[in-house]
Protein backbone atom coordinates (compact mmCIF):
# COMPACT_ATOMS: atom_id res chain seq x y z
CA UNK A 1 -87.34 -16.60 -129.21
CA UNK A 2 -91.29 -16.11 -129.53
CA UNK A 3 -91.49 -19.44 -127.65
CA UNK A 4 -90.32 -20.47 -124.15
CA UNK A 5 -89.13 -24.01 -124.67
CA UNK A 6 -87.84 -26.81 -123.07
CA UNK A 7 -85.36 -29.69 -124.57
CA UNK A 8 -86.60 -30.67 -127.62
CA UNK A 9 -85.92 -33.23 -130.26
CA UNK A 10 -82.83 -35.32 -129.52
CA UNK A 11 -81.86 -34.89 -133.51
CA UNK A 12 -82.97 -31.33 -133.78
CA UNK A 13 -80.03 -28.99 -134.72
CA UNK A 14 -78.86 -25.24 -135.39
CA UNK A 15 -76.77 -25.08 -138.78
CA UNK A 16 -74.48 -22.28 -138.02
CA UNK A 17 -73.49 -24.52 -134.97
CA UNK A 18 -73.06 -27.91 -137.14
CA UNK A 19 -70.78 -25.52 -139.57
CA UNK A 20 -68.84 -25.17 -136.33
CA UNK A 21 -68.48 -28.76 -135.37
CA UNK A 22 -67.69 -29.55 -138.80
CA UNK A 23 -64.72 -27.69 -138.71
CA UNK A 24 -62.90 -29.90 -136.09
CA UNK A 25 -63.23 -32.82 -138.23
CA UNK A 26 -59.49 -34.52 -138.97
CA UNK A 27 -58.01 -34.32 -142.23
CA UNK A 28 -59.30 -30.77 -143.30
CA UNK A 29 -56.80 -28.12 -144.65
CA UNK A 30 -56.64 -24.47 -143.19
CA UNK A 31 -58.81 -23.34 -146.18
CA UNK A 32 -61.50 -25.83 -146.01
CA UNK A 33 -62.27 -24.77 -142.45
CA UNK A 34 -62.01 -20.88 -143.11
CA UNK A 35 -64.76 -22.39 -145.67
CA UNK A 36 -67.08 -23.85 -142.97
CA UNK A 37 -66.50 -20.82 -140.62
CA UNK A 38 -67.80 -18.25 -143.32
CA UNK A 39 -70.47 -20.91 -143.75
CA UNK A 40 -71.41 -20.89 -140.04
CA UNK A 41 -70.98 -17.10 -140.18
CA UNK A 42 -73.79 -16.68 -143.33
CA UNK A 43 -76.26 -18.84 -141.15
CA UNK A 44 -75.51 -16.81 -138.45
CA UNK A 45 -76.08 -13.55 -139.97
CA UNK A 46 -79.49 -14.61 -141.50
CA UNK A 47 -80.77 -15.17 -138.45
CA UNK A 48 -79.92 -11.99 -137.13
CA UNK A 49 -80.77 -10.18 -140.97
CA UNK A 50 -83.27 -10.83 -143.81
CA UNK A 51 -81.65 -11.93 -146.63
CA UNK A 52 -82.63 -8.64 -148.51
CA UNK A 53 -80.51 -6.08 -146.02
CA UNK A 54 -77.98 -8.98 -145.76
CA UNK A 55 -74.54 -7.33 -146.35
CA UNK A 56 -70.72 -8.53 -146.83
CA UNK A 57 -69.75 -7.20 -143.99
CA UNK A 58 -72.41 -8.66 -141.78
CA UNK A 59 -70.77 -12.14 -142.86
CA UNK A 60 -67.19 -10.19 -142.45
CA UNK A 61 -67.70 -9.17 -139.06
CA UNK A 62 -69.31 -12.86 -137.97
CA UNK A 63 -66.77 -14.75 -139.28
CA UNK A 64 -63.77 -12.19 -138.37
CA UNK A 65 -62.56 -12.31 -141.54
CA UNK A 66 -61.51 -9.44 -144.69
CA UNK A 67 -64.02 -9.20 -147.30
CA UNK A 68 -61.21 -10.12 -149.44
CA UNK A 69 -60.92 -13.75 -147.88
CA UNK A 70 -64.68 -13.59 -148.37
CA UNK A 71 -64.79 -13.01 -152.30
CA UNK A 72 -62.17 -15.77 -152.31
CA UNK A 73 -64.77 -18.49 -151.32
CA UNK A 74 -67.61 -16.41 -152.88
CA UNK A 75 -68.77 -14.53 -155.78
CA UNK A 76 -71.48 -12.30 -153.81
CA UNK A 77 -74.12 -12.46 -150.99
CA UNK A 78 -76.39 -15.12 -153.43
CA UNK A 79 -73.66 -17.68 -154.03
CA UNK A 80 -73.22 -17.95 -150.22
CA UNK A 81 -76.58 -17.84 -148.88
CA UNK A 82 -77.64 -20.59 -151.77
CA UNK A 83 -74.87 -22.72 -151.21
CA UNK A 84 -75.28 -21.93 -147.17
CA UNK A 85 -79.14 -23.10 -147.58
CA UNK A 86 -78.36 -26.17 -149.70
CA UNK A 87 -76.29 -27.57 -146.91
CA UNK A 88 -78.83 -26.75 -144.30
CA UNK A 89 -81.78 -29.01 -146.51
CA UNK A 90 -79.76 -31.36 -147.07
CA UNK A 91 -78.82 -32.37 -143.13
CA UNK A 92 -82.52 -31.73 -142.83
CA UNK A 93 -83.38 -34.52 -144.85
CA UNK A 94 -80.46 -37.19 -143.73
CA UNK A 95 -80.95 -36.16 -140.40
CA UNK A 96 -85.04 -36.52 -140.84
CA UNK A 97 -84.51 -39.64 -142.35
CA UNK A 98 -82.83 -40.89 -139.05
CA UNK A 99 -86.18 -40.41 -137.15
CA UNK A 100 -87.59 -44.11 -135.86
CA UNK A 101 -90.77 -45.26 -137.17
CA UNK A 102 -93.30 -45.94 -134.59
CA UNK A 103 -96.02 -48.96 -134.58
CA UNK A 104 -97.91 -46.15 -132.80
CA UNK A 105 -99.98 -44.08 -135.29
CA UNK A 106 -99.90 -40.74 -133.32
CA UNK A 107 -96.20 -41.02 -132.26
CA UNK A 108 -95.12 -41.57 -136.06
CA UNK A 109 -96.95 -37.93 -136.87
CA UNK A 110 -95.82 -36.56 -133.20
CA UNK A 111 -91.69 -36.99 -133.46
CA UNK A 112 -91.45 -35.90 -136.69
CA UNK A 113 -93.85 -32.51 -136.31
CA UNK A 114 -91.52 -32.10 -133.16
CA UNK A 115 -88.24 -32.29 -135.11
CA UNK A 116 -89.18 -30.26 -137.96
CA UNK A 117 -90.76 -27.73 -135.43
CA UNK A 118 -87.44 -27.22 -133.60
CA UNK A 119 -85.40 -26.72 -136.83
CA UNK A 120 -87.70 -24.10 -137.51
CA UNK A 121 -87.22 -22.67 -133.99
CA UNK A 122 -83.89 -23.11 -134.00
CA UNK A 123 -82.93 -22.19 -137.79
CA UNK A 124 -85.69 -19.24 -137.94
CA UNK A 125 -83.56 -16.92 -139.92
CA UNK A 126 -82.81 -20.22 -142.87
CA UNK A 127 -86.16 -20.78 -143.29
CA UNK A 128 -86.88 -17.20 -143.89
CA UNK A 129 -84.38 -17.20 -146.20
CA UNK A 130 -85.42 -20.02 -148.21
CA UNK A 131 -88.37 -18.45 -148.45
CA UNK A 132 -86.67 -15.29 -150.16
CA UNK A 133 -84.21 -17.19 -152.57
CA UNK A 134 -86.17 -19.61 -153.55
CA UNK A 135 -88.90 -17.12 -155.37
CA UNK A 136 -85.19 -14.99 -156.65
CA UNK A 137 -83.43 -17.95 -157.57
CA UNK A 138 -84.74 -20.54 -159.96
CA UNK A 139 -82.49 -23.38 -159.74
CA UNK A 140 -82.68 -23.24 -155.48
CA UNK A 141 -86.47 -22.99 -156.20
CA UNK A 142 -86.39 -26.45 -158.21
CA UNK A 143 -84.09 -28.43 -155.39
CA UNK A 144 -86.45 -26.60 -152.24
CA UNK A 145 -89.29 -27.80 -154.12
CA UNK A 146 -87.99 -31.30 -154.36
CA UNK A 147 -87.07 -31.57 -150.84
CA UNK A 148 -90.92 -30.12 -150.00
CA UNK A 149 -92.17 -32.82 -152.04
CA UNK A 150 -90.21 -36.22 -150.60
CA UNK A 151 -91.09 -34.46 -146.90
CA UNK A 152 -94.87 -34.94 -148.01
CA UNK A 153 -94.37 -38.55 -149.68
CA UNK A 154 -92.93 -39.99 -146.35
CA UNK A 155 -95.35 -38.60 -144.46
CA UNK A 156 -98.00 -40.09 -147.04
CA UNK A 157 -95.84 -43.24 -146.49
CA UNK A 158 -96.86 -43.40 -142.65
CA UNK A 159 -99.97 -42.39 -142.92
CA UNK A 160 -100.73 -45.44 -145.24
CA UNK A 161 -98.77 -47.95 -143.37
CA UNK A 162 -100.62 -46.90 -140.20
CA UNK A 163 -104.63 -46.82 -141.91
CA UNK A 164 -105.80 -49.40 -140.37
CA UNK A 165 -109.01 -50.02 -143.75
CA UNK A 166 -108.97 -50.12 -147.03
CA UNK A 167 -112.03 -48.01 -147.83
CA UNK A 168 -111.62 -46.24 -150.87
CA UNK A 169 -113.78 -43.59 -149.68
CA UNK A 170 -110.34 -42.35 -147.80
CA UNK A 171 -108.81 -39.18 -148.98
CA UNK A 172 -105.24 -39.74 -150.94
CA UNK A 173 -102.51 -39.64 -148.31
CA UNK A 174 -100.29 -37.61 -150.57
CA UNK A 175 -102.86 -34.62 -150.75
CA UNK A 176 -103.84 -34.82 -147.08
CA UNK A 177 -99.61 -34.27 -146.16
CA UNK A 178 -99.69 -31.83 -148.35
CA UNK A 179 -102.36 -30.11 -147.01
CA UNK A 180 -101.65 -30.58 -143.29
CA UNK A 181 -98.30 -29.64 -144.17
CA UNK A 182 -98.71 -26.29 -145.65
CA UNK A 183 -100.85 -25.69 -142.18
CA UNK A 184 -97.72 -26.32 -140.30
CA UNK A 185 -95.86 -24.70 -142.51
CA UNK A 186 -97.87 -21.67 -142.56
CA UNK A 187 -97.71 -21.88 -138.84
CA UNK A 188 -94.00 -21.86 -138.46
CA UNK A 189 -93.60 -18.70 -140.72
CA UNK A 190 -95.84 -16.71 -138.18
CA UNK A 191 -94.50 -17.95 -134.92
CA UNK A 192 -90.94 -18.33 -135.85
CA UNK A 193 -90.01 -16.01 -139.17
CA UNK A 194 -92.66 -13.00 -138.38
CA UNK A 195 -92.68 -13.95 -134.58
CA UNK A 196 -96.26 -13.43 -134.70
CA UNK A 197 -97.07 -12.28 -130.43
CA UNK A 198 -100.57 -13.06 -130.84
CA UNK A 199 -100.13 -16.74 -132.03
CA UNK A 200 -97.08 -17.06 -130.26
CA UNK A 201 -98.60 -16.36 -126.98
CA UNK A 202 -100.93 -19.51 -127.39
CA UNK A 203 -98.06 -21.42 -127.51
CA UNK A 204 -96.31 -22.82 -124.37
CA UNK A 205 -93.26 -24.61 -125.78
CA UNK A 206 -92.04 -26.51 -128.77
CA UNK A 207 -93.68 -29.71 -127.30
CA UNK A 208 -97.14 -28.20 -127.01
CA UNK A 209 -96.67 -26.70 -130.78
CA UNK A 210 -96.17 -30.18 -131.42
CA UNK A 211 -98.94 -32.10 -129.93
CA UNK A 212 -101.11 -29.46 -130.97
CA UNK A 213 -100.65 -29.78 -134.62
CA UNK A 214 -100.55 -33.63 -134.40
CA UNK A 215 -103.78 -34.10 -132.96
CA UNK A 216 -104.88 -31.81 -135.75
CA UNK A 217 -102.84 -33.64 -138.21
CA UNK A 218 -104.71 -37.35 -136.92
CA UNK A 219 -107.96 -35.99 -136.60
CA UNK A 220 -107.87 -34.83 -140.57
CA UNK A 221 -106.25 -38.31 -141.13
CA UNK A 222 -107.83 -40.40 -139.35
CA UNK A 223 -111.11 -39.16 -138.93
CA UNK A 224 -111.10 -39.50 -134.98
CA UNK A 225 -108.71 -38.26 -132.24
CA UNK A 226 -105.73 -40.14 -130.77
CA UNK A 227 -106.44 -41.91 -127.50
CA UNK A 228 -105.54 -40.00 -124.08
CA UNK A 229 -102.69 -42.83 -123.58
CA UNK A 230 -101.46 -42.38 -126.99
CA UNK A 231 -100.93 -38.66 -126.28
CA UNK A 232 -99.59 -38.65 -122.66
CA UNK A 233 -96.80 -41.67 -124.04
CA UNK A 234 -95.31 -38.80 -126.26
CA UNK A 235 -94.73 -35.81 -123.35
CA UNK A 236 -91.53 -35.02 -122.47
CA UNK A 237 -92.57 -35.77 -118.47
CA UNK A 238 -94.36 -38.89 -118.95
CA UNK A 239 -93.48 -41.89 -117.13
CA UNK A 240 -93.30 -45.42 -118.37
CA UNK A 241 -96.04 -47.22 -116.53
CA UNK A 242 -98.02 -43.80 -115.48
């Protein structure tokens, strides 16, 4: 990876490896976890492959399997990787959603900027591909937009219950996530996807990526910076009572 790191995000995650803990689950039959296991094999090959120069056999040789057990699950290359990528956004979001809410108004833009970071670290080769598909295939475009767009309205949600006035000369919440979000967005693709060296090399670990697009994220929010306290309470080697 582009980025040393250290632990990150408790709820963070790498698909290909929930595909593979999803496959020990009781009650499944043999063909519902060959299912999972070409699943975990697709996520596995897009991070190794663009989704362009993705082939059959990449998937194949992954998962250990014929091509013919493939085509059984699968129509072509598309079918997986959209169904693959669905599954991926959608443990995104329930697992984003499981995220506590801090009173604190830097920690409630801090944890979640350090989750989504991490997916991207960790699921590099997804994003990319959602990327891809989603400008190829229309109906994934519609449900990646969606998803985009409730990521933007909870974090418009915090920021509001966290303003602490009610001037109306505030910008809307909505259009400042939006905004800041597209930054971090744009971000990921160039550390992560393109593995950018010169913007990766300003980047220590997943926890400074973090802090360092929060305290841009308050500042354009809040119109000040957060407090030196509120900052050092959300490092990974701070000490209660420090």
């Amino acid at each position: 990876m582009p980025v040393a790191d250290l632990a990150c995000h408790p709820l963070s995650f790498d698909m290909a490896e929930v595909f593979d803990e999803q496959q020990d689950a009781p009650g499944l039959t043999k063909g519902q976890r060959t299912l999972l296991k070409v699943k975990a094999a697709v996520a596995r090959a897009l991070e190794q492959t663009p989704y362009q120069m993705l082939r059959i056999s990449d998937v194949a040789d992954q998962a250990q399997i014929s091509y013919g057990l493939f085509y059984h699950y699968y129509k072509d290359k598309e079918r997986a990787t959209v169904e693959v990528l669905l599954d991926f956004l959608e443990h995104l979001e329930k697992t984003y959603a499981q995220i506590h809410v801090s009173d604190d108004d830097y920690a409630s833009l801090y944890q979640p900027n350090l989750f989504y970071l991490d997916v991207n670290r960790r699921n590099a080769g997804l994003i990319r591909a959602c990327l891809t598909v989603s400008e190829e295939v229309e109906s994934f475009r519609e449900q990646y937009t969606l998803l985009i767009d409730r990521w933007h309205r909870r974090m418009a949600q915090s920021i509001r219950r966290n303003q602490k006035t009610t001037d109306e000369l505030l910008p809307d919440a909505e259009l400042v996530a939006y905004g800041v979000g597209g930054m971090i967005d744009q971000y990921c693709r160039q550390v992560y996807a393109q593995q950018n060296p010169f913007l990766s090399r300003l980047i220590e670990n997943t926890h400074h990526f973090a802090e360092t697009v929060s305290i841009m994220w308050y500042r354009a929010v809040y119109g000040r910076s957060p407090t030196k306290q509120q900052i050092l309470n959300c490092r990974p080697d701070h000490k209660s009572g420090e």
